[in-house]
Protein backbone atom coordinates (compact mmCIF):
# COMPACT_ATOMS: atom_id res chain seq x y z
CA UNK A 1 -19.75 45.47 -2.92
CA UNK A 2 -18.08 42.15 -2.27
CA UNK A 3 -15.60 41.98 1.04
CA UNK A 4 -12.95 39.14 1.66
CA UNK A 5 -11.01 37.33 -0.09
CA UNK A 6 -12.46 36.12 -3.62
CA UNK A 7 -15.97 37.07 -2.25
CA UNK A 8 -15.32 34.54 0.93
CA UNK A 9 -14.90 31.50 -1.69
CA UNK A 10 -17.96 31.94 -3.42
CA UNK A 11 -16.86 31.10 -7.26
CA UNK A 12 -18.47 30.67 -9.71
CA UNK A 13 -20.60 27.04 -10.15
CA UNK A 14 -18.38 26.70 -13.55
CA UNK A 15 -15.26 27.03 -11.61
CA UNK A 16 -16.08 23.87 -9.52
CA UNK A 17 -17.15 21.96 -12.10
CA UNK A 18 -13.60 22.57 -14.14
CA UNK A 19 -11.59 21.97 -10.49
CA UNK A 20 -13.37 18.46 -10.10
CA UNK A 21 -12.90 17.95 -13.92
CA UNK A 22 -9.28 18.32 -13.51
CA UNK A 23 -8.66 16.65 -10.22
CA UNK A 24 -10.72 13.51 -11.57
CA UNK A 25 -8.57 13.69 -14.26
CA UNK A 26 -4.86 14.22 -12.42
CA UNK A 27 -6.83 11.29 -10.27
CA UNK A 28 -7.02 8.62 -13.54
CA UNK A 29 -3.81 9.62 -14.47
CA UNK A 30 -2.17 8.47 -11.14
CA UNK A 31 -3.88 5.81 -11.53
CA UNK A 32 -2.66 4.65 -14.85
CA UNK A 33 0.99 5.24 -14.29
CA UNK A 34 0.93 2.90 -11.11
CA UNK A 35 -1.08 0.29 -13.66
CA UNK A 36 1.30 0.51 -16.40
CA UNK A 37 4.63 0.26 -13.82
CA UNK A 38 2.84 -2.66 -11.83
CA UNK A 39 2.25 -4.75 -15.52
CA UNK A 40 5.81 -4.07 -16.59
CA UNK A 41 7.12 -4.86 -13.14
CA UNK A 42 5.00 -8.77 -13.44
CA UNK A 43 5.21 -11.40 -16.05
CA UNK A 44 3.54 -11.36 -19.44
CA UNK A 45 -0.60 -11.56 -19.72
CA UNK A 46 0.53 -14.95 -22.06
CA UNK A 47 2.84 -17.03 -21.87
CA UNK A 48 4.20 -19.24 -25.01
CA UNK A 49 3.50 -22.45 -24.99
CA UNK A 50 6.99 -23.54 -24.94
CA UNK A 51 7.56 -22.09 -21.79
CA UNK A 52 4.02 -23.44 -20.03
CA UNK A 53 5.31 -26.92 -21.02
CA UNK A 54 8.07 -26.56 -19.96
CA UNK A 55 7.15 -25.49 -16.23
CA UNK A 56 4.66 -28.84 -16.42
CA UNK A 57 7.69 -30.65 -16.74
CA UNK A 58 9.81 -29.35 -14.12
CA UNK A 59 6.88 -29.28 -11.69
CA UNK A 60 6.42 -33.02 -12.82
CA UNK A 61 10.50 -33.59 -12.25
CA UNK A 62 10.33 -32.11 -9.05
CA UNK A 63 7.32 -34.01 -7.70
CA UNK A 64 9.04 -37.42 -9.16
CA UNK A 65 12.30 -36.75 -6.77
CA UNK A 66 10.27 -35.66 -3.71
CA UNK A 67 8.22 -38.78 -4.31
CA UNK A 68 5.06 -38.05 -4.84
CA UNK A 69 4.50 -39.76 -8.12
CA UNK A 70 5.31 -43.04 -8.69
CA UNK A 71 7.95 -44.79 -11.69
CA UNK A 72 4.91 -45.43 -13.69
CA UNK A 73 3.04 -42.49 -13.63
CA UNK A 74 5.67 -40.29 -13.80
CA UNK A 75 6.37 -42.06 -17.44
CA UNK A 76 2.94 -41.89 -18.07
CA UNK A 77 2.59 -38.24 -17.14
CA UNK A 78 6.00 -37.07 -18.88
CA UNK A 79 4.67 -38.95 -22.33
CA UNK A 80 1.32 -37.34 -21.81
CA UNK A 81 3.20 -33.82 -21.43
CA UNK A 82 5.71 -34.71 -24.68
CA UNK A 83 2.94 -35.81 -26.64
């Protein structure tokens, strides 16, 4: 005759299983929520090119008035980038 609570915790080996089952799957779950909020929370996978071109040419602006391109290859660069 079994004594204690739930005979002292020995359940059945099918019980585990399903427990660990579940918990791996509560587990994934987590998991993918804090994916899905972290990729809506950042910028798109791709960006247009539209928009890539024009970052090129504000990083280029930007590096012409700090001075760290010349006249000439700054024209050179900009055409390059228009082109």
């Amino acid at each position: 005759m079994p004594y204690g609570y739930y005979n002292d915790g020995g359940a059945h080996p099918l019980v585990w299983a399903v427990l660990c089952f579940v918990a791996l799957l509560f587990a994934g779950g987590v998991v993918l929520v804090i994916m899905m909020l972290m990729h809506q929370r950042g910028a798109p996978l791709q960006t247009p090119p539209e928009v890539r071109m024009a970052d090129a040419l504000r990083i280029l602006d930007e590096r012409f008035a700090r001075g760290e391109v010349d006249e000439d290859e700054y024209t050179k660069r900009r055409a390059l980038l228009r082109s």
